[in-house]
N, C-alpha and C. Protein backbone atom coordinates (compact mmCIF):
# COMPACT_ATOMS: atom_id res chain seq x y z
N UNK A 1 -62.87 -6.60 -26.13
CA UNK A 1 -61.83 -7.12 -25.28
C UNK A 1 -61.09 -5.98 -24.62
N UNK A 2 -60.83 -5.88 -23.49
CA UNK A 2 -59.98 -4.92 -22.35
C UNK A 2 -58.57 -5.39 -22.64
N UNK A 3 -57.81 -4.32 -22.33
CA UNK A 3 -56.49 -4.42 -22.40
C UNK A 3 -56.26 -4.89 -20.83
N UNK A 4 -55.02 -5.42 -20.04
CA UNK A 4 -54.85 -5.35 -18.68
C UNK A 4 -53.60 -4.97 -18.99
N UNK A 5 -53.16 -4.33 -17.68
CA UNK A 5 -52.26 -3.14 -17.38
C UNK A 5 -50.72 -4.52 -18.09
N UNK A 6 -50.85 -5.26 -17.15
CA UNK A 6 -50.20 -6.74 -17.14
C UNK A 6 -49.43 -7.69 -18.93
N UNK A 7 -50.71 -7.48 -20.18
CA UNK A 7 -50.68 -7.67 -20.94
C UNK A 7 -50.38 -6.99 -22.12
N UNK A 8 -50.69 -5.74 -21.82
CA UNK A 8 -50.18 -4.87 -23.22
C UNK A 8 -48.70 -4.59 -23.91
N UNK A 9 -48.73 -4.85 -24.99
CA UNK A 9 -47.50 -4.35 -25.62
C UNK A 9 -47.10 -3.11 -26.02
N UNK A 10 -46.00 -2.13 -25.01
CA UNK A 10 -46.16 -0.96 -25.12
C UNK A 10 -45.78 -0.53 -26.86
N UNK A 11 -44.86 -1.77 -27.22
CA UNK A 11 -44.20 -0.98 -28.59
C UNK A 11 -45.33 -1.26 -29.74
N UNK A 12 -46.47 -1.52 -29.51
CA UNK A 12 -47.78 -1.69 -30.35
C UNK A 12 -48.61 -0.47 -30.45
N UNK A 13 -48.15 0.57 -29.49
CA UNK A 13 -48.71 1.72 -29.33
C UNK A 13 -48.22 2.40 -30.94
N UNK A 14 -47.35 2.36 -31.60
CA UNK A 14 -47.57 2.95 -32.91
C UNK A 14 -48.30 2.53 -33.83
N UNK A 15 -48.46 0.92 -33.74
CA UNK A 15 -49.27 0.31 -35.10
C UNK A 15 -50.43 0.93 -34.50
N UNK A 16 -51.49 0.98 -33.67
CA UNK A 16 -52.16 1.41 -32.92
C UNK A 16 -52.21 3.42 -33.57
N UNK A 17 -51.61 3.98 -33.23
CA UNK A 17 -51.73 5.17 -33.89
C UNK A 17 -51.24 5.51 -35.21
N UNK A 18 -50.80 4.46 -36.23
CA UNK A 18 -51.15 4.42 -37.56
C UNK A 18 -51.98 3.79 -38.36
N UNK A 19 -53.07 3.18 -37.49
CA UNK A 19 -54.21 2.88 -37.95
C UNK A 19 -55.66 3.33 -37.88
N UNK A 20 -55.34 4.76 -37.22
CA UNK A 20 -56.27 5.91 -36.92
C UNK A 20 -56.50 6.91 -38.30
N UNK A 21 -57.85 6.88 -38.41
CA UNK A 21 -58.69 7.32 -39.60
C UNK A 21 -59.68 8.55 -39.22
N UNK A 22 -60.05 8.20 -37.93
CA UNK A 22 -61.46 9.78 -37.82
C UNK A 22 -60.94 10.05 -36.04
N UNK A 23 -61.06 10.83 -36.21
CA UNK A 23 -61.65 11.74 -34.74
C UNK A 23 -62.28 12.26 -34.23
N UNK A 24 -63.01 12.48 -33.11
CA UNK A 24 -64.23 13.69 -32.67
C UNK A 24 -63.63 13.88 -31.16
N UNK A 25 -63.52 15.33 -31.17
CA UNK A 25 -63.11 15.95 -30.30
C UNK A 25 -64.28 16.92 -29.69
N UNK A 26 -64.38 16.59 -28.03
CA UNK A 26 -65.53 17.66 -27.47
C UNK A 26 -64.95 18.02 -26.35
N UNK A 27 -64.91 19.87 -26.30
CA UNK A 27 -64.90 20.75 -25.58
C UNK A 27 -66.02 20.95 -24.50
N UNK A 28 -65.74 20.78 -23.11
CA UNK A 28 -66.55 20.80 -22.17
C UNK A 28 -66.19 22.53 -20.91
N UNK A 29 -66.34 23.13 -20.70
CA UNK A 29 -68.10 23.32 -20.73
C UNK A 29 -68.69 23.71 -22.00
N UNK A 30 -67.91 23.82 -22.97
CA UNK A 30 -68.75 24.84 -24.31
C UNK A 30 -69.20 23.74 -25.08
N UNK A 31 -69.68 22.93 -24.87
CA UNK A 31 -70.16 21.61 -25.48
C UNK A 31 -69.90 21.88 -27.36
N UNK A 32 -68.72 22.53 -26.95
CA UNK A 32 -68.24 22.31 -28.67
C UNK A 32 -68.22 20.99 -29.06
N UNK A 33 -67.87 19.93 -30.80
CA UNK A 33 -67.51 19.41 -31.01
C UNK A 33 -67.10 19.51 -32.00
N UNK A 34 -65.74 19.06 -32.46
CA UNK A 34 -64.94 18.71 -33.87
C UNK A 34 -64.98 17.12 -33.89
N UNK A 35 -65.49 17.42 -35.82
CA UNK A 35 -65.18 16.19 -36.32
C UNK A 35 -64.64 15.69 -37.75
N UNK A 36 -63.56 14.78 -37.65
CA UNK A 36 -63.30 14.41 -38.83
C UNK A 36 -62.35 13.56 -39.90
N UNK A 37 -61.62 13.62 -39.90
CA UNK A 37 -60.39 12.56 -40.54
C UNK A 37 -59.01 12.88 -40.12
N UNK A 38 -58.61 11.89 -40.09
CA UNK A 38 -57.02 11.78 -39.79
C UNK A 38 -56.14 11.12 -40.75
N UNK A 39 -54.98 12.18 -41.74
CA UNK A 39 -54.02 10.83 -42.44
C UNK A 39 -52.73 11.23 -41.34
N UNK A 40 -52.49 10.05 -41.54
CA UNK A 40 -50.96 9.58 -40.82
C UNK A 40 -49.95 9.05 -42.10
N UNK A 41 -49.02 9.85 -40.70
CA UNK A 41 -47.31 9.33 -41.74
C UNK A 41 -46.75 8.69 -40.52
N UNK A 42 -45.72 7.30 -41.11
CA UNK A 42 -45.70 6.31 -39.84
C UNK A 42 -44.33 6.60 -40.47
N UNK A 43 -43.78 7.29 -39.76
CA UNK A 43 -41.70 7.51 -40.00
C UNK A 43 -41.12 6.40 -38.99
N UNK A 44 -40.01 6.31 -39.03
CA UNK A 44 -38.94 5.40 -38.21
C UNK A 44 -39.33 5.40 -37.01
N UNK A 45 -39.63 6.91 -36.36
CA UNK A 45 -39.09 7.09 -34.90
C UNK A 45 -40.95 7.94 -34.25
N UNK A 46 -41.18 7.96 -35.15
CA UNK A 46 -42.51 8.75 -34.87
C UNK A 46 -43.34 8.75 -35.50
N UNK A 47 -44.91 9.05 -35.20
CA UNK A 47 -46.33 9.04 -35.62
C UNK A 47 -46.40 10.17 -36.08
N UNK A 48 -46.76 10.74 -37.45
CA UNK A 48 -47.80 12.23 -37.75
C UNK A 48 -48.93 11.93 -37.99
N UNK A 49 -49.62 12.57 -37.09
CA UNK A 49 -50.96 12.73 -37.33
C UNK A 49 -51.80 14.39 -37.92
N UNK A 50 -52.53 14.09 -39.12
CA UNK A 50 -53.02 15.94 -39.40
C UNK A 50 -54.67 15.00 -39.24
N UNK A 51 -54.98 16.13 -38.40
CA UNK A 51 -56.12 16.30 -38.25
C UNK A 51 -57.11 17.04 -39.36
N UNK A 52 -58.04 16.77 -40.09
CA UNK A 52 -58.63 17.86 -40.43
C UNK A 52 -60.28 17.54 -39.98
N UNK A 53 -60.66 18.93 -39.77
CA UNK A 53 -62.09 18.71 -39.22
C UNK A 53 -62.77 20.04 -39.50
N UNK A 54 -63.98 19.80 -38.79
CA UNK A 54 -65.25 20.92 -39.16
C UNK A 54 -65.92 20.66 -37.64
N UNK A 55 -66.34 22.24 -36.88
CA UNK A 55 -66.79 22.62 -35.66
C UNK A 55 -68.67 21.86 -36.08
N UNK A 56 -69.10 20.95 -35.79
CA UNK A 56 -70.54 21.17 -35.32
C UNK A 56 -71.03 21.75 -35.59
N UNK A 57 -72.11 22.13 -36.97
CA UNK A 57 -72.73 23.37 -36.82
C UNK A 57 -72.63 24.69 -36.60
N UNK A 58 -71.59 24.53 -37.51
CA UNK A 58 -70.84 25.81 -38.09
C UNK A 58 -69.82 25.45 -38.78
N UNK A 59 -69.21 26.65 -40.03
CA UNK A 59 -68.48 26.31 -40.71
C UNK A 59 -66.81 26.64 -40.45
N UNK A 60 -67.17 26.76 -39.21
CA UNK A 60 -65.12 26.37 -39.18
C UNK A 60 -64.42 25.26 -39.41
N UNK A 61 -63.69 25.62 -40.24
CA UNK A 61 -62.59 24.22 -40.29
C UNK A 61 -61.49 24.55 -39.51
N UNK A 62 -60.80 23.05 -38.64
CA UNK A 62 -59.86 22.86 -38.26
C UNK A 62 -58.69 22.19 -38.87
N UNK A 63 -57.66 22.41 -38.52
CA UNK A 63 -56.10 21.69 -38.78
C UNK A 63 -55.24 21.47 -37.42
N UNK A 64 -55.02 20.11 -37.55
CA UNK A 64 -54.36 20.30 -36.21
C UNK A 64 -52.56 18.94 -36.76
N UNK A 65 -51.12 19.13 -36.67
CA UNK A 65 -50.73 18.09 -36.98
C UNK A 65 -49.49 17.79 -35.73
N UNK A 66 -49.82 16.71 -35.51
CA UNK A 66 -49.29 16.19 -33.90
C UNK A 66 -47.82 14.86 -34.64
N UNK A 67 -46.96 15.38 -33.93
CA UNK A 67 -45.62 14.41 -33.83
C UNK A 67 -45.92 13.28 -32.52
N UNK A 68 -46.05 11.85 -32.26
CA UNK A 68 -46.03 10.94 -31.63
C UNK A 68 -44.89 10.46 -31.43
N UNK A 69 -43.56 10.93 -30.71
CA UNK A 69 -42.28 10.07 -30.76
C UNK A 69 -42.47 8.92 -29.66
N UNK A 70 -41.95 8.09 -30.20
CA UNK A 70 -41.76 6.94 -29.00
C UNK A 70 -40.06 6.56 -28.58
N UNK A 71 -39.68 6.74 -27.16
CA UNK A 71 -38.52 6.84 -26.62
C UNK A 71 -37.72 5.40 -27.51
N UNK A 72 -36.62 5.88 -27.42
CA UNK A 72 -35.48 4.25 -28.11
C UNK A 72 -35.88 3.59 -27.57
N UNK A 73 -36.18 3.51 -26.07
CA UNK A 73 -36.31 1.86 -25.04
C UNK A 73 -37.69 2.08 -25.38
N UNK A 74 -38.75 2.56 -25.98
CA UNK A 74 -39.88 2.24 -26.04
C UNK A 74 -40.93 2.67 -24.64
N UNK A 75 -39.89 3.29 -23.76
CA UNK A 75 -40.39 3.72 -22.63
C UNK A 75 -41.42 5.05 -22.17
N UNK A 76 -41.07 6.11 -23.20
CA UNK A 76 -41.78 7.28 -22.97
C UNK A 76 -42.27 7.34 -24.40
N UNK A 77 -43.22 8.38 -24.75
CA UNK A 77 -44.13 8.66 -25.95
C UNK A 77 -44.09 10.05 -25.78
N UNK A 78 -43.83 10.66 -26.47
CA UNK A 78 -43.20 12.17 -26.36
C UNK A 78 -44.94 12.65 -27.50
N UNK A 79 -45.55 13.95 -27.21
CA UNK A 79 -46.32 14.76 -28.25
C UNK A 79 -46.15 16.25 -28.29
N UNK A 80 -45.81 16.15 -29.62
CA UNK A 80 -45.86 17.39 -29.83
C UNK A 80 -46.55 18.26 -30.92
N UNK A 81 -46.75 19.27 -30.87
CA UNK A 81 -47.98 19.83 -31.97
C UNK A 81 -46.94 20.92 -32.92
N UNK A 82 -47.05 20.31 -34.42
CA UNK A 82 -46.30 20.97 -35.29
C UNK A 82 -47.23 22.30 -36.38
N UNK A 83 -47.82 23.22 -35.35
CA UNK A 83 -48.24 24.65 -35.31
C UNK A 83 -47.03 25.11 -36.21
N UNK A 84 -46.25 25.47 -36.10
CA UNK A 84 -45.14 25.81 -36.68
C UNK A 84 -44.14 25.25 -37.57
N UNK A 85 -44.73 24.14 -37.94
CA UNK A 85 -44.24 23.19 -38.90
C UNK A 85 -43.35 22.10 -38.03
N UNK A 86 -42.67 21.14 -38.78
CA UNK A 86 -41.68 19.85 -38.07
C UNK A 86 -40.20 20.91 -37.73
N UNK A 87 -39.84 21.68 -38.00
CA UNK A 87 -38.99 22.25 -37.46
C UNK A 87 -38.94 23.06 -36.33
N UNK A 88 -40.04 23.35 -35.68
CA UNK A 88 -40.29 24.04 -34.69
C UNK A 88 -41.60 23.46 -34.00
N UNK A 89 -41.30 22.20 -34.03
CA UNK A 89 -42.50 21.37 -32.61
C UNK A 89 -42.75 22.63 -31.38
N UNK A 90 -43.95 22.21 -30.90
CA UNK A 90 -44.32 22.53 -29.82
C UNK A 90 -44.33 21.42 -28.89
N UNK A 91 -43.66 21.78 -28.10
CA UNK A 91 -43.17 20.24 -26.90
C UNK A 91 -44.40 20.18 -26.37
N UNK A 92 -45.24 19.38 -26.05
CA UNK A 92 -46.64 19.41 -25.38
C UNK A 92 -46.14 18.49 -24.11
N UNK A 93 -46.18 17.16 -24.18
CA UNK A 93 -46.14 16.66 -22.72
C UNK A 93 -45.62 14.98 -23.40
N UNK A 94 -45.04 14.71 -22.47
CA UNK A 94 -44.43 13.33 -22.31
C UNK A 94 -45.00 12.10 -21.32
N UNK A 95 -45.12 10.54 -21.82
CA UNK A 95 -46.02 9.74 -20.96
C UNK A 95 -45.21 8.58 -20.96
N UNK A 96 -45.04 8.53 -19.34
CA UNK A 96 -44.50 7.18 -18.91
C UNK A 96 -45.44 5.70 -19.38
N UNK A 97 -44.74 5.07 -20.22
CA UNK A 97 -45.38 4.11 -20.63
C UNK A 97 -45.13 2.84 -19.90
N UNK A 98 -44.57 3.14 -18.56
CA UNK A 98 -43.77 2.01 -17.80
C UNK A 98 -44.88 2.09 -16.58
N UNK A 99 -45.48 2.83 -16.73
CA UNK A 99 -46.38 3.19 -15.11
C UNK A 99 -48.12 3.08 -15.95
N UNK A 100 -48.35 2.24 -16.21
CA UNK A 100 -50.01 2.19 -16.70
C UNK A 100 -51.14 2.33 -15.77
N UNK A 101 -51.78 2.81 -15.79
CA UNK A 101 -53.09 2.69 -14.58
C UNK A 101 -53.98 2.11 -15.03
N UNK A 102 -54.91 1.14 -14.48
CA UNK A 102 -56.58 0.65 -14.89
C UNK A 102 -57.40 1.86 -14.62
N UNK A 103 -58.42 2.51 -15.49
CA UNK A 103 -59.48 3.65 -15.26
C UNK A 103 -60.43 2.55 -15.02
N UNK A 104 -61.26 3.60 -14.17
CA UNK A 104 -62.58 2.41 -14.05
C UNK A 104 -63.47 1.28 -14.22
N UNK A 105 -63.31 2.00 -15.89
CA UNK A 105 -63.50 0.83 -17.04
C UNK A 105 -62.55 -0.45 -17.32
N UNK A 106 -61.57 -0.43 -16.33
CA UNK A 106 -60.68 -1.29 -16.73
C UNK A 106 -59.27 -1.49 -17.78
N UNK A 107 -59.55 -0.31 -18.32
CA UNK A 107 -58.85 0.24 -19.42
C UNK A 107 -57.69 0.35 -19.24
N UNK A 108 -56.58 0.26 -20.51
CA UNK A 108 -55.09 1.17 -20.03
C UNK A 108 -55.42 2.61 -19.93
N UNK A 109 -54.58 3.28 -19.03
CA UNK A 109 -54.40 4.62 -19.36
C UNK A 109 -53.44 4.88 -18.81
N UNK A 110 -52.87 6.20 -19.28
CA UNK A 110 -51.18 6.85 -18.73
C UNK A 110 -51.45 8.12 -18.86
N UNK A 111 -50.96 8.67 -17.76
CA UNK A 111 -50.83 10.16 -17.42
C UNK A 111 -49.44 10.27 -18.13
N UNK A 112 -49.78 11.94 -18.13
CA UNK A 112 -48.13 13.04 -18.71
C UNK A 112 -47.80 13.32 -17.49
N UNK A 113 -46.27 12.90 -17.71
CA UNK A 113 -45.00 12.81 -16.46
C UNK A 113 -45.62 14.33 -15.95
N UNK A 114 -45.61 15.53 -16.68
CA UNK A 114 -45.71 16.70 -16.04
C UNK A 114 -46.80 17.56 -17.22
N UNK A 115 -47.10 18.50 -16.47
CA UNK A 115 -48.15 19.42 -17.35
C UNK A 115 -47.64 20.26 -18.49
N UNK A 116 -48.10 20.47 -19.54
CA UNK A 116 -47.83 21.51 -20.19
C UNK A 116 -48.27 23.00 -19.90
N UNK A 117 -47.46 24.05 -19.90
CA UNK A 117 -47.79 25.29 -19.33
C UNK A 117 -47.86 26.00 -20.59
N UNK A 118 -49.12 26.74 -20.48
CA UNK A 118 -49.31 28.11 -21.48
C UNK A 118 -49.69 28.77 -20.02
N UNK A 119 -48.30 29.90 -20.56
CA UNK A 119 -48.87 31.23 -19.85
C UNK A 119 -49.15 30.66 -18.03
N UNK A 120 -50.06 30.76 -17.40
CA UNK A 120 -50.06 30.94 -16.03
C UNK A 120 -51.56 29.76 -16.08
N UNK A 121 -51.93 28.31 -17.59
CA UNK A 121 -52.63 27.63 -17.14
C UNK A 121 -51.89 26.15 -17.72
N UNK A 122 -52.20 25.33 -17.06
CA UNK A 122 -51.37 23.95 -16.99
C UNK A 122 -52.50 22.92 -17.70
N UNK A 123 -51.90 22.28 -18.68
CA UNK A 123 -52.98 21.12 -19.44
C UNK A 123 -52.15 19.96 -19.15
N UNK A 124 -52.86 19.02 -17.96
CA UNK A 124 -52.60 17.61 -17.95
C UNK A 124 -53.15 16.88 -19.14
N UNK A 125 -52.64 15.40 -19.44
CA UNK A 125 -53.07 14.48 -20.51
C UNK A 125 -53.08 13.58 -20.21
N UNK A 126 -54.00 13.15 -20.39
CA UNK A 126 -54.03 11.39 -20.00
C UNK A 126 -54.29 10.66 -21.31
N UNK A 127 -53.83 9.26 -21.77
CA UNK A 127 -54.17 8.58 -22.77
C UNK A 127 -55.18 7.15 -22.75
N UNK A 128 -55.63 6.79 -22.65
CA UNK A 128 -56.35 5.90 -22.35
C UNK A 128 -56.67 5.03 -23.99
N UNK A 129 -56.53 3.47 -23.73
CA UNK A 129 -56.43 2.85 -24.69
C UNK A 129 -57.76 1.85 -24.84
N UNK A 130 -58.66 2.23 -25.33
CA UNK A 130 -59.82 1.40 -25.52
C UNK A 130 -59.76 0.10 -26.87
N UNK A 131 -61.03 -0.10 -26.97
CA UNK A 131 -61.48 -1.24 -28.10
C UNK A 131 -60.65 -1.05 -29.53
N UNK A 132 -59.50 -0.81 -29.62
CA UNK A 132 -59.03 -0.15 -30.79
C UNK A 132 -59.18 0.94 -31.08
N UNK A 133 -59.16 1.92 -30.24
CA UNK A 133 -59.26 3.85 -30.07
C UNK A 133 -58.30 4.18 -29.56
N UNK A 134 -57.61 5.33 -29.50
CA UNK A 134 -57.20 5.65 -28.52
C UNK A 134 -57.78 7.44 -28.03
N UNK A 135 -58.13 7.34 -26.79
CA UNK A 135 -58.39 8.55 -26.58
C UNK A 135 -57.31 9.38 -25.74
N UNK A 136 -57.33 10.62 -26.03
CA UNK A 136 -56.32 11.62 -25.64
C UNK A 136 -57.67 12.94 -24.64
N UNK A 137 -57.14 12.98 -23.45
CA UNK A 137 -58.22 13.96 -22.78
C UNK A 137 -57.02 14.96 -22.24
N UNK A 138 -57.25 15.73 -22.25
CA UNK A 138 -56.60 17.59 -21.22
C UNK A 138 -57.69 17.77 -20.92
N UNK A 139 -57.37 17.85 -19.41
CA UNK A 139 -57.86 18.80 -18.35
C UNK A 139 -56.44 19.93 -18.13
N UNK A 140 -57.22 20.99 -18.53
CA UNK A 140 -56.92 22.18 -18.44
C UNK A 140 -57.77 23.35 -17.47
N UNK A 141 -56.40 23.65 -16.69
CA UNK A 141 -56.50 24.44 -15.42
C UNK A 141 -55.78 25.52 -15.20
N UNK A 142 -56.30 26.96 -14.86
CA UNK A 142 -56.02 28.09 -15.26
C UNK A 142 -56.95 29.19 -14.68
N UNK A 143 -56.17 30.76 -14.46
CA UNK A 143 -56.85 31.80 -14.58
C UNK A 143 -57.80 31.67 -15.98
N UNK A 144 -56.77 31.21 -17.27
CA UNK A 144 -57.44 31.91 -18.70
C UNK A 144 -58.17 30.96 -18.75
N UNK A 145 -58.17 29.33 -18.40
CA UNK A 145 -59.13 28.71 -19.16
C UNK A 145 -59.47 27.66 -17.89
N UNK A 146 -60.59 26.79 -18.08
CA UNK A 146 -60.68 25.82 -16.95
C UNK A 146 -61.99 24.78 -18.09
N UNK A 147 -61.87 24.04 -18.67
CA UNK A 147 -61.83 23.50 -19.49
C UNK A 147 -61.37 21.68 -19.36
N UNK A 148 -62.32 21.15 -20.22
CA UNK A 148 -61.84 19.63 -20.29
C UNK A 148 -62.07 19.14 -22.17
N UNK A 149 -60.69 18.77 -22.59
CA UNK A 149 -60.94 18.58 -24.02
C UNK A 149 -60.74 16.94 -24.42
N UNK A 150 -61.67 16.54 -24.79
CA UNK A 150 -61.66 14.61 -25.17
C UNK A 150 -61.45 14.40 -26.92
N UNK A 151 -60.51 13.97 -26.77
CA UNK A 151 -60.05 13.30 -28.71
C UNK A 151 -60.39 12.29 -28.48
N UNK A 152 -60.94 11.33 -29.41
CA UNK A 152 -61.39 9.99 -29.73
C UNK A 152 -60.81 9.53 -30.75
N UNK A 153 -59.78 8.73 -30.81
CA UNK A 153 -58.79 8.44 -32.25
C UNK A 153 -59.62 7.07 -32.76
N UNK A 154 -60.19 7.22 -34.06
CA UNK A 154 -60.16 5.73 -34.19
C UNK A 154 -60.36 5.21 -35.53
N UNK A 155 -60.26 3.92 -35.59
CA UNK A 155 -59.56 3.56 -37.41
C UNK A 155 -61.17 2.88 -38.13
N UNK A 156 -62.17 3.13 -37.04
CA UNK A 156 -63.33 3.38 -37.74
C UNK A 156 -64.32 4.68 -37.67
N UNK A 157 -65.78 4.32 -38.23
CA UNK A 157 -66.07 5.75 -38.41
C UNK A 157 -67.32 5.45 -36.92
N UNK A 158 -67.29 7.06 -36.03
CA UNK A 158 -67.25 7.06 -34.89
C UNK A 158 -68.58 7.18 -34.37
N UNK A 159 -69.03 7.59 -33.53
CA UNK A 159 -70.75 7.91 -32.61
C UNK A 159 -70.58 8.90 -33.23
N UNK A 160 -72.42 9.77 -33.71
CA UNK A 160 -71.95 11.23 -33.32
C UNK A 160 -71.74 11.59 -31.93
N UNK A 161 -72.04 12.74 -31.55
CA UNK A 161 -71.84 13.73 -30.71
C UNK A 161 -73.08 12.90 -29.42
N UNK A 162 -74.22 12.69 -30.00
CA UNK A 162 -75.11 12.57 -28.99
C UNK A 162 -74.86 10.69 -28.50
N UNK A 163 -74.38 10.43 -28.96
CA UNK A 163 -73.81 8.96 -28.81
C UNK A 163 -74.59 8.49 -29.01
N UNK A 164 -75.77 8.38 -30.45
CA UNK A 164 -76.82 7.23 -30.68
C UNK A 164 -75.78 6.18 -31.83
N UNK A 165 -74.42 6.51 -32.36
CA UNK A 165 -73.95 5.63 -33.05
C UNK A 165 -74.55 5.65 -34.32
N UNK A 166 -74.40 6.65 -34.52
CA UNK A 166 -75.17 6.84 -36.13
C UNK A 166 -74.14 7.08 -37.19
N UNK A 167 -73.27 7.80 -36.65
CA UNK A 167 -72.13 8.59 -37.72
C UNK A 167 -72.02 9.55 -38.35
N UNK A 168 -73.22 9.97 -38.49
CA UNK A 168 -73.39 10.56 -40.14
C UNK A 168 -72.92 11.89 -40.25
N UNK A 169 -72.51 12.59 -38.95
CA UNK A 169 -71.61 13.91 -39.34
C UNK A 169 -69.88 13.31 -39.08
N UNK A 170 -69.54 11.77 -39.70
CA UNK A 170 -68.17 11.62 -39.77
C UNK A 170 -67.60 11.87 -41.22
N UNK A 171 -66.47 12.27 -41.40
CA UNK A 171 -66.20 12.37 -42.42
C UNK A 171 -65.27 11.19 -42.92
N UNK A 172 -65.81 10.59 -44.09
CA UNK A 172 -64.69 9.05 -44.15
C UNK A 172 -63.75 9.67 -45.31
N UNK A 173 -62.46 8.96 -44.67
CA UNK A 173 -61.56 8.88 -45.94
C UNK A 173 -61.69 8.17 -46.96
């Protein structure tokens, strides 16, 4: 079932990101991919999400843990990446949840009001709300980097990488 721009309930966007379990994230052009589990903490005012994962065929592990605030009126969705712990967020980018767009697919999706800047390159975000997923994409544009990164949030266990729907490099909780 499709969401329409018309029908969605924006303040459902948290039950929605506390019911997220795995992720796979792919780096384009370096056809990287991360994959792996997500626990969440569902506080008053905001979503934590910690990522933990493993690079594809190789043994790096990742950590990644993201703050989801959602505005009092329910209007904006604030993210930020707690690199530095909850006391020192990294402000990443903010999304009008009042302005939805249909993507091709028909889908919700919402752009970030404005870009996040590292240094002299700018990472737009878009969110897009599928079949019970939610995906998070940066396009990132730059001298240092020029780059497109896709998260796949979702509260089951996911495709691999080559999209035959197999799973088997997911990691279940």
């Amino acid at each position: 079932m499709r969401h329409s721009a018309l029908s969605f309930d924006h303040s459902k966007l948290h039950g929605r990101l506390a019911s997220v379990r795995q992720f796979c994230t792919t780096c384009r052009p370096e056809k990287r991919v991360v994959v792996g589990s997500v626990e969440v903490e569902q506080l008053r005012i905001c979503v934590l999400t910690t990522e933990t994962g493993q690079v594809e065929g190789s043994a790096i592990k990742t950590t990644n843990t993201y703050r989801w605030t959602l505005s009092d009126c329910g209007n904006h969705l604030h993210l930020a990446h707690l690199r530095f712990g909850p006391k020192h967020p990294v402000d990443l980018v903010s999304f009008d949840l009042t302005n939805p767009n249909l993507n091709p697919d028909g889908l919700v999706e919402y752009r970030s009001i404005a870009p996040h800047i590292c240094d002299k390159d700018e990472y737009h975000a878009t969110i897009t709300l599928g079949c019970g997923d939610i995906i998070l994409q940066w396009r990132i544009i730059g001298p240092q980097e020029t780059q497109t990164i896709t998260s796949r949030y979702s509260p089951d266990q996911l495709p691999d990488a080559a999209g035959s729907g197999a799973g088997s490099h997911v990691v279940k909780m």
